[in-house]
Each structure stands twice: as structure tokens, then as C-alpha cells.
N, C-alpha and C. Protein backbone atom coordinates (compact mmCIF):
# COMPACT_ATOMS: atom_id res chain seq x y z
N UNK A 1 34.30 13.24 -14.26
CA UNK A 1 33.34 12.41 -13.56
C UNK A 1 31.93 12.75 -14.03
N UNK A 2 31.46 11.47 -14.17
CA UNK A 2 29.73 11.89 -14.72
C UNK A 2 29.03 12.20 -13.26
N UNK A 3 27.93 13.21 -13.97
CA UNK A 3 26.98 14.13 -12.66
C UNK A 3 26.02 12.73 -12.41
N UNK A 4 26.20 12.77 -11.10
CA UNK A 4 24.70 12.00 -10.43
C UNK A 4 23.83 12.80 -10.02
N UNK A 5 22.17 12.26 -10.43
CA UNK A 5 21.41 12.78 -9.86
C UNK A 5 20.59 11.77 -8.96
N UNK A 6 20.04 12.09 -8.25
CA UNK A 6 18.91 11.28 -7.00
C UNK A 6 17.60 11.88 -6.92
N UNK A 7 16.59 11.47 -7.98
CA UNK A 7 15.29 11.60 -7.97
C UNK A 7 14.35 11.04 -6.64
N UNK A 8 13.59 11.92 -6.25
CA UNK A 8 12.77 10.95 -5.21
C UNK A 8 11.04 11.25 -5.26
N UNK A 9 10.00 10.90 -5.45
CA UNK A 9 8.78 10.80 -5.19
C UNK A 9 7.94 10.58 -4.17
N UNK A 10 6.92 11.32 -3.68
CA UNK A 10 6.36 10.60 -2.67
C UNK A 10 4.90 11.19 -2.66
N UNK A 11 4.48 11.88 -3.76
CA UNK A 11 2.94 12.53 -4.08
C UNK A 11 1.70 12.18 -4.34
N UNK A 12 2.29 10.57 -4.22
CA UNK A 12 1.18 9.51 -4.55
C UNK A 12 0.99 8.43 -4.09
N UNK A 13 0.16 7.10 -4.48
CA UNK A 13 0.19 6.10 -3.36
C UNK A 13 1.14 5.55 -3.32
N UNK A 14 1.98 5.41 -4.06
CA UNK A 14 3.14 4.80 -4.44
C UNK A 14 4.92 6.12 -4.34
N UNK A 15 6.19 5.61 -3.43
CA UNK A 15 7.06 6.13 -3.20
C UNK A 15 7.98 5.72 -4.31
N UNK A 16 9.13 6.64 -5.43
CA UNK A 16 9.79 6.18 -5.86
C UNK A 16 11.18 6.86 -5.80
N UNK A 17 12.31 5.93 -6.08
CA UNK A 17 13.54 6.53 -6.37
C UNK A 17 14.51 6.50 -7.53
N UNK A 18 14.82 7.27 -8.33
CA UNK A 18 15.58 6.96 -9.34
C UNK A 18 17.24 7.95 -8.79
N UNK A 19 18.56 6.82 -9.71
CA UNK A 19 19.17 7.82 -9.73
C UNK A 19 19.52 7.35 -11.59
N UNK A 20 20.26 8.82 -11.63
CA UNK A 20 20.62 9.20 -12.87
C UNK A 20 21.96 9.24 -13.14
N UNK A 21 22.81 8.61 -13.88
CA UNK A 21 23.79 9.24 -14.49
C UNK A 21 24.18 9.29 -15.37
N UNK A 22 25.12 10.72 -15.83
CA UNK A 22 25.42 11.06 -17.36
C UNK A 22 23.75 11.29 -17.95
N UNK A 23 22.78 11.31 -17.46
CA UNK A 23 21.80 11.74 -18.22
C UNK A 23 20.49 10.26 -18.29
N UNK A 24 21.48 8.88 -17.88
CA UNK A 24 21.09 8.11 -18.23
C UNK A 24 20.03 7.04 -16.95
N UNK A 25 19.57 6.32 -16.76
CA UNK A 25 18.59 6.11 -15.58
C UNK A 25 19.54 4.65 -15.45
N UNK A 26 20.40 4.58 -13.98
CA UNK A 26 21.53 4.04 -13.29
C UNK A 26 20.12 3.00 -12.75
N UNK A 27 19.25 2.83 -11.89
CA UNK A 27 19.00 2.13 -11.02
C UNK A 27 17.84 2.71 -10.52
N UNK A 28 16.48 2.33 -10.42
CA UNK A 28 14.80 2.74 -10.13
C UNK A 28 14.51 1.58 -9.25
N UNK A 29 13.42 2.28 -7.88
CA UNK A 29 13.11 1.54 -7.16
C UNK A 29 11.65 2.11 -6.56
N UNK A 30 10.53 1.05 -6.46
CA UNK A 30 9.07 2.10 -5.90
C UNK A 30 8.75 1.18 -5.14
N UNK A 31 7.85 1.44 -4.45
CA UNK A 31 7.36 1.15 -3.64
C UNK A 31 6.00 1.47 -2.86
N UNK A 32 4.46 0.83 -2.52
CA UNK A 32 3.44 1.56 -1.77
C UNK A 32 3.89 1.66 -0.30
N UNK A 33 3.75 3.14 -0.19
CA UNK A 33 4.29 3.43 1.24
C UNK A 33 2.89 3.85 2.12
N UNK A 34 1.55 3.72 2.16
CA UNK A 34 0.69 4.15 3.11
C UNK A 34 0.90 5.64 3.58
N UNK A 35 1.32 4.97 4.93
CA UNK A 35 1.44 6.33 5.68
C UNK A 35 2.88 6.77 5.86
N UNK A 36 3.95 5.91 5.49
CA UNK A 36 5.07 5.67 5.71
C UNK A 36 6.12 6.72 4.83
N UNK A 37 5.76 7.30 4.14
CA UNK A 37 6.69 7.78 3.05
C UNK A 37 7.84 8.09 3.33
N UNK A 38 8.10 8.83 4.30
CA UNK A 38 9.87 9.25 5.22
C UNK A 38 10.18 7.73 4.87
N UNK A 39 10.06 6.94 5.57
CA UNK A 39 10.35 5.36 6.05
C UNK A 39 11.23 5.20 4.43
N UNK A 40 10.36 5.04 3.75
CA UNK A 40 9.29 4.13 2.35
C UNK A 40 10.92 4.86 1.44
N UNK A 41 11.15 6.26 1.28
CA UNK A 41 12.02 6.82 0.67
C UNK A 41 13.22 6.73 0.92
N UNK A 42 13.63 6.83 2.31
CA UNK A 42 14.99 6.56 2.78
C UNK A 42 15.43 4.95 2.27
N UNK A 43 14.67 4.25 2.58
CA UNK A 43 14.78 2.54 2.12
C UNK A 43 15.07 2.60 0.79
N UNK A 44 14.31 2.59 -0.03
CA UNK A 44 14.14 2.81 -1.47
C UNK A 44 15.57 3.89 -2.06
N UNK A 45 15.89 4.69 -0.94
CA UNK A 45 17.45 5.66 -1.74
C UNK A 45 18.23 4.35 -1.46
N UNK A 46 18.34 4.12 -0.26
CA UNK A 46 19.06 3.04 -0.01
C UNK A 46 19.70 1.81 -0.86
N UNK A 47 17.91 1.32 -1.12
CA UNK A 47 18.01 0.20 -2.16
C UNK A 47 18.62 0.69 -3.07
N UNK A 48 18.41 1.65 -3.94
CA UNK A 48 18.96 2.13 -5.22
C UNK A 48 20.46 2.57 -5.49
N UNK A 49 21.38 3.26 -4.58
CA UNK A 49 22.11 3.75 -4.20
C UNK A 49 23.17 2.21 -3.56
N UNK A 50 23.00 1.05 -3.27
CA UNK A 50 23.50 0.03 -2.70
C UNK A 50 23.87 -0.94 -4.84
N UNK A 51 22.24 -0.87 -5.11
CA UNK A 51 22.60 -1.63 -6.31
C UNK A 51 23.81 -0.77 -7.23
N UNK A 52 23.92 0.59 -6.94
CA UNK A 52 24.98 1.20 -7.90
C UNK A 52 26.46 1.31 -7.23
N UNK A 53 26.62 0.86 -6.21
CA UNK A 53 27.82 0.29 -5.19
C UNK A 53 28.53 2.26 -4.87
N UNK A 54 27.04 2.95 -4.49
CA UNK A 54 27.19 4.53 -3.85
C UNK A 54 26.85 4.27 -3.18
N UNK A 55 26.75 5.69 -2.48
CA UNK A 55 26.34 6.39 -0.91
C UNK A 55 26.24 7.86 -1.44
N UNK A 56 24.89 8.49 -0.41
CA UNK A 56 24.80 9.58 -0.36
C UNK A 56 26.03 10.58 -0.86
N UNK A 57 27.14 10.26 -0.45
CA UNK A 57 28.08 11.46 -0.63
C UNK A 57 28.02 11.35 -1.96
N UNK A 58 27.85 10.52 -2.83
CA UNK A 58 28.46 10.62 -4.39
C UNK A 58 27.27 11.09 -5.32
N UNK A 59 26.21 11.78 -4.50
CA UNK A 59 24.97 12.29 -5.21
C UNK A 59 26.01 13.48 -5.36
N UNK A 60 25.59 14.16 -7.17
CA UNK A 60 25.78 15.72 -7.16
C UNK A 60 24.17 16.64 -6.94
N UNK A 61 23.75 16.21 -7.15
CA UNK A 61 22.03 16.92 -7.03
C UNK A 61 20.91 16.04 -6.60
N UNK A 62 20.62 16.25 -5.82
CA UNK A 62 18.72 15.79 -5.49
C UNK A 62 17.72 16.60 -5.62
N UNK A 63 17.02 15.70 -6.01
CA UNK A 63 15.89 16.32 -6.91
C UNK A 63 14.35 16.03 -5.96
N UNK A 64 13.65 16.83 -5.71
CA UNK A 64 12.31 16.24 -5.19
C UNK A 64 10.87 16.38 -6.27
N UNK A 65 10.20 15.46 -5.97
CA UNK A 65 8.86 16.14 -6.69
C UNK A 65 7.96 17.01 -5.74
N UNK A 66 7.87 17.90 -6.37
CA UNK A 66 7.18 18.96 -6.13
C UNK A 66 5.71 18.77 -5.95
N UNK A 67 4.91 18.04 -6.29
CA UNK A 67 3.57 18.18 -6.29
C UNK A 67 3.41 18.76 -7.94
N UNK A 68 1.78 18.45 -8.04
CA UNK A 68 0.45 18.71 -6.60
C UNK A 68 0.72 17.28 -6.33
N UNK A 69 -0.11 16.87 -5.30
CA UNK A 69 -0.46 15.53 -5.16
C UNK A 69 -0.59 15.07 -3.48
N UNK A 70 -0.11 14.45 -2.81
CA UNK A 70 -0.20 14.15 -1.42
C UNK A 70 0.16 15.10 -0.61
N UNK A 71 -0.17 15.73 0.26
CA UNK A 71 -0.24 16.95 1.14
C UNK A 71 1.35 16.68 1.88
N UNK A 72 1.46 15.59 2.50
CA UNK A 72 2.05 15.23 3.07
C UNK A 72 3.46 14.46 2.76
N UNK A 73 2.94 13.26 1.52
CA UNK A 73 3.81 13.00 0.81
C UNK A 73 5.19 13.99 0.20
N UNK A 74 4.39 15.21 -0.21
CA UNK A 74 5.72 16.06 -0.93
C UNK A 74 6.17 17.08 0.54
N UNK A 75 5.64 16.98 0.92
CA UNK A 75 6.24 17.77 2.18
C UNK A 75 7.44 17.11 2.77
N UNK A 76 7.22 15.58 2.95
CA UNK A 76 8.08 14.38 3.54
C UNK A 76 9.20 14.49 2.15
N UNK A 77 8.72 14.70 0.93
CA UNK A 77 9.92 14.60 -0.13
C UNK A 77 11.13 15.92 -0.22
N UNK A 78 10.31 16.97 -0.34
CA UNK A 78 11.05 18.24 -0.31
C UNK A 78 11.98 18.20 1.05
N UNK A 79 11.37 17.91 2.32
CA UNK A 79 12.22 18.53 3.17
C UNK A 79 13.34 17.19 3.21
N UNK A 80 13.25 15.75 2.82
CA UNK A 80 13.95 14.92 2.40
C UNK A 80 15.53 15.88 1.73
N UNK A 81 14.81 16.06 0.70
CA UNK A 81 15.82 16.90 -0.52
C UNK A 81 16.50 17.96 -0.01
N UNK A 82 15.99 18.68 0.51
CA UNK A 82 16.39 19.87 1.51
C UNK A 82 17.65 19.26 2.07
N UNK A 83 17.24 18.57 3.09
CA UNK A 83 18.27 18.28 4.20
C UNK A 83 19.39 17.21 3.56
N UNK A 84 19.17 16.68 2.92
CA UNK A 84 20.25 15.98 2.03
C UNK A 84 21.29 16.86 1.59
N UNK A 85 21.01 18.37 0.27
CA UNK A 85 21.31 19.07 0.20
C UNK A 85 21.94 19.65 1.62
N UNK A 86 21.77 19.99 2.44
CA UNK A 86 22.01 20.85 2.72
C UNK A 86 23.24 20.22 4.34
N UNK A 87 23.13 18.85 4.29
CA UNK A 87 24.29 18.37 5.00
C UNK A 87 25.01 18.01 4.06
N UNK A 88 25.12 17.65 3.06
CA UNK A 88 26.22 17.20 2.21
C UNK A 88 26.73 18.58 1.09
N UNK A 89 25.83 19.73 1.44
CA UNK A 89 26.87 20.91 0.56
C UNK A 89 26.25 20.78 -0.79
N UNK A 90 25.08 20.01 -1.30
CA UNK A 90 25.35 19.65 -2.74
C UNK A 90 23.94 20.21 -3.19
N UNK A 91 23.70 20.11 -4.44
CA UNK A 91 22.69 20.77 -5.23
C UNK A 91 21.37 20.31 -5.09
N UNK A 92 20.41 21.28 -5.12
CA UNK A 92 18.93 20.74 -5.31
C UNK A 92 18.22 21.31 -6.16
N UNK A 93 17.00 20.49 -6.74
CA UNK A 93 16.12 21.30 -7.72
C UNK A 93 15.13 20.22 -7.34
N UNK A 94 13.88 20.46 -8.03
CA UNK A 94 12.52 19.74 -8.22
C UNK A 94 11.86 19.49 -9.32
N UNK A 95 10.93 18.72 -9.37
CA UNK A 95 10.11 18.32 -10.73
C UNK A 95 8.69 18.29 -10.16
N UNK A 96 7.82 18.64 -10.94
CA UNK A 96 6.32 18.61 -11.11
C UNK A 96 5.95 17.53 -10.81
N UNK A 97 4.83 16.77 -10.67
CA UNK A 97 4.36 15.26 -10.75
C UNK A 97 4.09 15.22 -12.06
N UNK A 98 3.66 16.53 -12.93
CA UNK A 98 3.06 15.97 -14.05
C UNK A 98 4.15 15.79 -15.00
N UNK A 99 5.46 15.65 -14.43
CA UNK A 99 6.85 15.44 -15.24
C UNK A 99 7.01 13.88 -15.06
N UNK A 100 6.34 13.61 -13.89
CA UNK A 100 6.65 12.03 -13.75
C UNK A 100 5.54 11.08 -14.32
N UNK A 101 4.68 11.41 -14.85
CA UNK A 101 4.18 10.60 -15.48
C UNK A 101 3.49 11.05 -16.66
N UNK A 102 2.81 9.69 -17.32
CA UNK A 102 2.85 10.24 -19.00
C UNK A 102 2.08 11.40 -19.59
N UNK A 103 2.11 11.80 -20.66
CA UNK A 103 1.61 13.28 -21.00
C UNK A 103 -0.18 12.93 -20.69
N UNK A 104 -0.98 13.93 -20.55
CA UNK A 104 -2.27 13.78 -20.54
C UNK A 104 -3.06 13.04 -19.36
N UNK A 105 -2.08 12.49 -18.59
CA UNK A 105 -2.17 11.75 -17.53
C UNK A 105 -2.70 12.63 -16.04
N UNK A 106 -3.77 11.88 -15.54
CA UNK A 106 -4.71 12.89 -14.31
C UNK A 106 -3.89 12.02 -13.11
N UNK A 107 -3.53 13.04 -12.24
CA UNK A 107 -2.92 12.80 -11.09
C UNK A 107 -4.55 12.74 -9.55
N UNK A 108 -3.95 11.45 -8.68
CA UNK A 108 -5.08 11.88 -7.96
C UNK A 108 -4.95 12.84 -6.78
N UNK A 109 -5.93 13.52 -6.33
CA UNK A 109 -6.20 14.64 -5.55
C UNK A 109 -7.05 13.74 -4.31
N UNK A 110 -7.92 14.51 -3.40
CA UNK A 110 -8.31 13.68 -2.41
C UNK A 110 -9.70 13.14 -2.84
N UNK A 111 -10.32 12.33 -2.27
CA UNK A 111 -11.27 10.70 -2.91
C UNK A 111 -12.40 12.23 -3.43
N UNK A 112 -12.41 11.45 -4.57
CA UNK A 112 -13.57 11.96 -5.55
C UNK A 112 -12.82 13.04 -6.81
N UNK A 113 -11.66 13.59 -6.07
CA UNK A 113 -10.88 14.32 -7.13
C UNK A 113 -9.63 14.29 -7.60
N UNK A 114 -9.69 14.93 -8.77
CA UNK A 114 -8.17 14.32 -9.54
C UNK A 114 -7.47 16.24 -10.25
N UNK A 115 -6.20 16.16 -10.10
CA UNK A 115 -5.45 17.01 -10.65
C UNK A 115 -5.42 16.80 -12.28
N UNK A 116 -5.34 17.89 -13.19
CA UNK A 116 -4.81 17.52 -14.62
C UNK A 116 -4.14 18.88 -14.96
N UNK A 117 -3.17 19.00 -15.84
CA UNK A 117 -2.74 20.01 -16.15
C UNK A 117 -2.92 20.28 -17.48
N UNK A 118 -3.30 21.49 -18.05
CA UNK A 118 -3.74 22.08 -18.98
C UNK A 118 -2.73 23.42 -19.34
N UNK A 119 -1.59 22.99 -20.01
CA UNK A 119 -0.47 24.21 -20.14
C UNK A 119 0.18 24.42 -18.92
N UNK A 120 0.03 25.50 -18.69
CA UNK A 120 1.23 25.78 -17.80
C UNK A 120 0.02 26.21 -16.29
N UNK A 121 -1.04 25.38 -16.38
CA UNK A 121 -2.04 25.41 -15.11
C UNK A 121 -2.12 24.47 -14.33
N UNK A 122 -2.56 23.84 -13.29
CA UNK A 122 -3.03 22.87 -12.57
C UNK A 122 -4.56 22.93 -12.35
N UNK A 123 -5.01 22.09 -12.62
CA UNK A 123 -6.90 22.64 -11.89
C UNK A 123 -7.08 21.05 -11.45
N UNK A 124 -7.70 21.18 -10.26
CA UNK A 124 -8.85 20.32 -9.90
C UNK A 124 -10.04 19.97 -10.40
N UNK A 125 -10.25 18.52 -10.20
CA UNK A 125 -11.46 18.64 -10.96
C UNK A 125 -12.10 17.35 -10.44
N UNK A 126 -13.56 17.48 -10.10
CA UNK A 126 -14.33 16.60 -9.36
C UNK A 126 -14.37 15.46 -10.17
N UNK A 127 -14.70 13.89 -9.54
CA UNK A 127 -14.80 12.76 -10.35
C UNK A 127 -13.55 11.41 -9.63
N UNK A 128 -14.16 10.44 -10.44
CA UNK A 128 -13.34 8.80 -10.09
C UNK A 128 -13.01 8.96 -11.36
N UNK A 129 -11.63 9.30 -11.56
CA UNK A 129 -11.00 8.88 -13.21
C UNK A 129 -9.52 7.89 -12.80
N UNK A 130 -9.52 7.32 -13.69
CA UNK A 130 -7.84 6.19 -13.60
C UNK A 130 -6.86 7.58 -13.62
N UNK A 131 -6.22 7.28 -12.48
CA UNK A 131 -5.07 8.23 -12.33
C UNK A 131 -3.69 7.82 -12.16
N UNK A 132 -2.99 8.47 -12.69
CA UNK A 132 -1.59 7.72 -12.91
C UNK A 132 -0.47 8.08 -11.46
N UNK A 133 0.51 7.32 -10.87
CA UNK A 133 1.05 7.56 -10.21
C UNK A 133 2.19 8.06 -10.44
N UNK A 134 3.07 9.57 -9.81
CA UNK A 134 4.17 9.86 -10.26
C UNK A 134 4.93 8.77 -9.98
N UNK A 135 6.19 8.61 -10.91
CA UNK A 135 7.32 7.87 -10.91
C UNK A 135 8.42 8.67 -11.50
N UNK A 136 9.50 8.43 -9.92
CA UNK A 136 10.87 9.20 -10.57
C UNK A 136 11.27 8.24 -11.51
N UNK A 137 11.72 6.87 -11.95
CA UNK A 137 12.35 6.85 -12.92
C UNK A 137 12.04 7.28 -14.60
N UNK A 138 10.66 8.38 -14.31
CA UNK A 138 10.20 9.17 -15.60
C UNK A 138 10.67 10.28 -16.27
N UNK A 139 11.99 10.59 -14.79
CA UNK A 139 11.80 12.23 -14.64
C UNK A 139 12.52 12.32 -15.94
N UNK A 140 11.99 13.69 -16.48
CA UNK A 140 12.73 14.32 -17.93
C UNK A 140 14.36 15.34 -16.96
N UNK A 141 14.92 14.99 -17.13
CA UNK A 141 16.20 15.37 -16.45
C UNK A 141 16.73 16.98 -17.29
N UNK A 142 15.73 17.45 -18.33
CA UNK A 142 15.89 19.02 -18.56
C UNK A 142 15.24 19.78 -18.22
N UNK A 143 14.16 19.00 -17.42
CA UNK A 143 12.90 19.82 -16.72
C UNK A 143 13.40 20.39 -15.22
N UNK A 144 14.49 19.81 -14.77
CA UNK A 144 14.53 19.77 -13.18
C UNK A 144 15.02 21.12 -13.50
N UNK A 145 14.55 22.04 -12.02
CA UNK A 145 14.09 23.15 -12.05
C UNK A 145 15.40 23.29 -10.87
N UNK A 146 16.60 23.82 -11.25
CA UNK A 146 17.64 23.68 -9.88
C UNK A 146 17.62 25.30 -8.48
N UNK A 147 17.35 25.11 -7.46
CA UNK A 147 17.35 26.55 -6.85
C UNK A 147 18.18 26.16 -5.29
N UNK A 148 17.75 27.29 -4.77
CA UNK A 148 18.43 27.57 -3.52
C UNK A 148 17.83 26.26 -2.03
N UNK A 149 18.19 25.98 -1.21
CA UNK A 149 17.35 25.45 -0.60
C UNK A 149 16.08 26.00 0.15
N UNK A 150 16.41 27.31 0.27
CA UNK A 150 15.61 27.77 0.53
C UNK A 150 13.96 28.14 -0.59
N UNK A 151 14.76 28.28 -1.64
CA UNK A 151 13.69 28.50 -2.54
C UNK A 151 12.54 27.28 -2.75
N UNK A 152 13.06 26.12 -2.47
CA UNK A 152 12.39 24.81 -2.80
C UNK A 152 11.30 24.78 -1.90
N UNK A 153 10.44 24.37 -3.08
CA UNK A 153 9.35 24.54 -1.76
C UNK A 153 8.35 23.83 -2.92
N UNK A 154 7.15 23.18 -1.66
CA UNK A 154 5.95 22.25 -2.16
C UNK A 154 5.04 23.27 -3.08
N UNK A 155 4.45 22.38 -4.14
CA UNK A 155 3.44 23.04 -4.93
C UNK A 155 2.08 22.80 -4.53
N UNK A 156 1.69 22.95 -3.38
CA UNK A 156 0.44 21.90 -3.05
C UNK A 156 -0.96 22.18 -3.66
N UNK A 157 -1.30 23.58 -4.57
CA UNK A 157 -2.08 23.47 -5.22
C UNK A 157 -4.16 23.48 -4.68
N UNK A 158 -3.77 23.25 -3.45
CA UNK A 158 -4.85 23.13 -2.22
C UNK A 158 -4.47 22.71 -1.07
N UNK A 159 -5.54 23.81 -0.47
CA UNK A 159 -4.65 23.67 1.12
C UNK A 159 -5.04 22.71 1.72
N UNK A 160 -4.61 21.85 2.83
CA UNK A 160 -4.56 20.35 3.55
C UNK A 160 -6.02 19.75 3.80
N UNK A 161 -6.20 19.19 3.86
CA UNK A 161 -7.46 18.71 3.98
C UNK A 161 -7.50 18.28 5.10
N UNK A 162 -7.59 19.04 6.46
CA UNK A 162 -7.15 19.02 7.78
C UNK A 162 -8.48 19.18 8.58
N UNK A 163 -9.00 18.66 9.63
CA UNK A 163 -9.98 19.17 10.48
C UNK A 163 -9.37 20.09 11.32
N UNK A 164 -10.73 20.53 12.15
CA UNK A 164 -9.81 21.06 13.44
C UNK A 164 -11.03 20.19 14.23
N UNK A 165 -10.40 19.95 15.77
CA UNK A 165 -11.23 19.36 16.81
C UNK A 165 -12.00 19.96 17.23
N UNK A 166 -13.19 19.16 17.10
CA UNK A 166 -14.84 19.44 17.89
C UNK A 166 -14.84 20.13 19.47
N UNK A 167 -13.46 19.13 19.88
CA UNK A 167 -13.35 19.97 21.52
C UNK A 167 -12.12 20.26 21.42
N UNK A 168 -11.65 21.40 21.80
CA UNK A 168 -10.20 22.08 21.59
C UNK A 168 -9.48 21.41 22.56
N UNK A 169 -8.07 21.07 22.63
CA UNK A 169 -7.20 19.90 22.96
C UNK A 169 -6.90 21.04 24.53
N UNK A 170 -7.10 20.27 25.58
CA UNK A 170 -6.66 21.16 26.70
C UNK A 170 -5.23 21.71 26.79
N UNK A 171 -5.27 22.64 27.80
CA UNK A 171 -4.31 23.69 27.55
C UNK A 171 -3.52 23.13 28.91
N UNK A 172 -2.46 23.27 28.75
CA UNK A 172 -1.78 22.86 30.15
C UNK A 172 -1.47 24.05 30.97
């Protein structure tokens, strides 16, 4: 039996899903998900996974992207991948964003900044540049990085871009 894989994205404005088999790209589906990405990804496995006449059980590995990129987005992807893995018994690994899209390509960071990778670095870097959106049906399928579930974990590269409240939320 050929290995399936189930790519999923969600680090950018745009949610995607690829699956893979034998090495080869079975069926790609994206989508702009807002705020939605849980939603946006489950739909989109769905879609993809329906056109190849599967279901979840017949994934051998899921794959998440790792970041850098949406704080939230890869958080919603990893623990996606996680729990897939980890009710169905089956394998996980991850990919970079800068695996999902083309070489030289600046990923965006929050308004005014953009990610680029330079070797085996990530740096930030201030500015409005055209930035490319990851897409799983890019993924290089010798890059995926396979580990424990536990080991998987977000690359976020900078920490959340979170307030805290002006008046602290009452205490009950």
C-alpha cells in the first residue's frame, strides 16, 4: 500500500491542505480563513480527503506547518496534527513555512513586518514587502521533519503580540 500523507497550513492569510501519495500530490485545497482557521482546516481536510474517496483513518502521517508566521494560525495547525495523530495511533512530523513556499520568498510577520530566512536562520525584518503565502500543496515531502507528539511543537520565532488589560478583569 502506498504511504499517505496529510499536509495542513494555517500560518498565513490563507489555510491550506494537501494530501500526498506515493510521494505524489493526490488532491490540494486553500482557502482565506480570517479568524477561522480550526473551522477553515477541518473543511478543507474534508474537501480534500472526500475528492480522493478517504477518511481520516487512511492518513499514514500528518504533517503540520510549523511556522514562523501566524501566532495563532500554527498553534490551531500543530495541535490539529497532534490530535489527529494521536486518536488515530498514526505518525506526525512538520514543515517550516519557508518549505511551503518558493525559495527567497518573505513570509509576513505582524503589519509592517516580514520573516525571511537566510540559511538555517529566521530574522525579522521591518517594512511592506510582497509576501508569499505558505501553501501545503508545496511541501517538499523529504523535508518533513517526523517526531514524537510530544516533540511537535510551534516555531513562533516571536512572542504573541498580545496586550494585557488597562483594567485587570475582576476576580470572582
Amino acid at each position: 500500500m502506498s504511504e499517505r500523507v496529510l499536509v495542513i497550513s494555517a500560518s498565513g492569510p490563507v489555510c491550506s491542505v494537501a494530501l500526498f501519495e506515493s510521494g505524489q500530490l493526490r488532491a490540494a485545497a486553500e482557502r482565506e480563513a480570517g479568524h477561522r482557521a480550526s473551522q477553515a482546516l477541518i473543511e478543507l481536510s474534508q474537501e480534500v480527503l472526500a475528492k480522493s474517496n478517504l477518511n481520516l483513518a487512511d492518513i499514514e502521517v500528518f504533517v503540520a506547518d510549523r511556522g514562523p508566521g501566524s501566532f495563532i494560525g500554527v498553534r490551531v495547525g500543530v495541535t490539529l496534527v497532534k490530535s489527529w495523530g494521536f486518536a488515530l495511533n498514526r505518525r506526525v512530523g512538520s514543515l517550516s513555512s519557508f518549505d511551503l513556499v518558493p525559495p527567497q520568498s518573505t513570509i509576513q510577520s505582524r503589519k509592517g513586518f516580514y520573516f525571511i530566512r537566510e540559511g538555517d536562520t529566521t530574522q525579522i525584518l521591518p517594512g511592506d514587502v510582497p509576501c508569499e503565502a505558505p501553501n501545503a500543496h508545496r511541501a517538499p515531502l523529504g523535508a518533513i521533519r517526523e517526531c514524537s507528539l510530544e516533540a511537535l511543537a510551534p516555531d513562533y520565532v516571536l512572542e504573541p503580540s498580545i496586550s494585557t488589560p488597562k483594567v485587570p478583569y475582576a476576580q470572582a
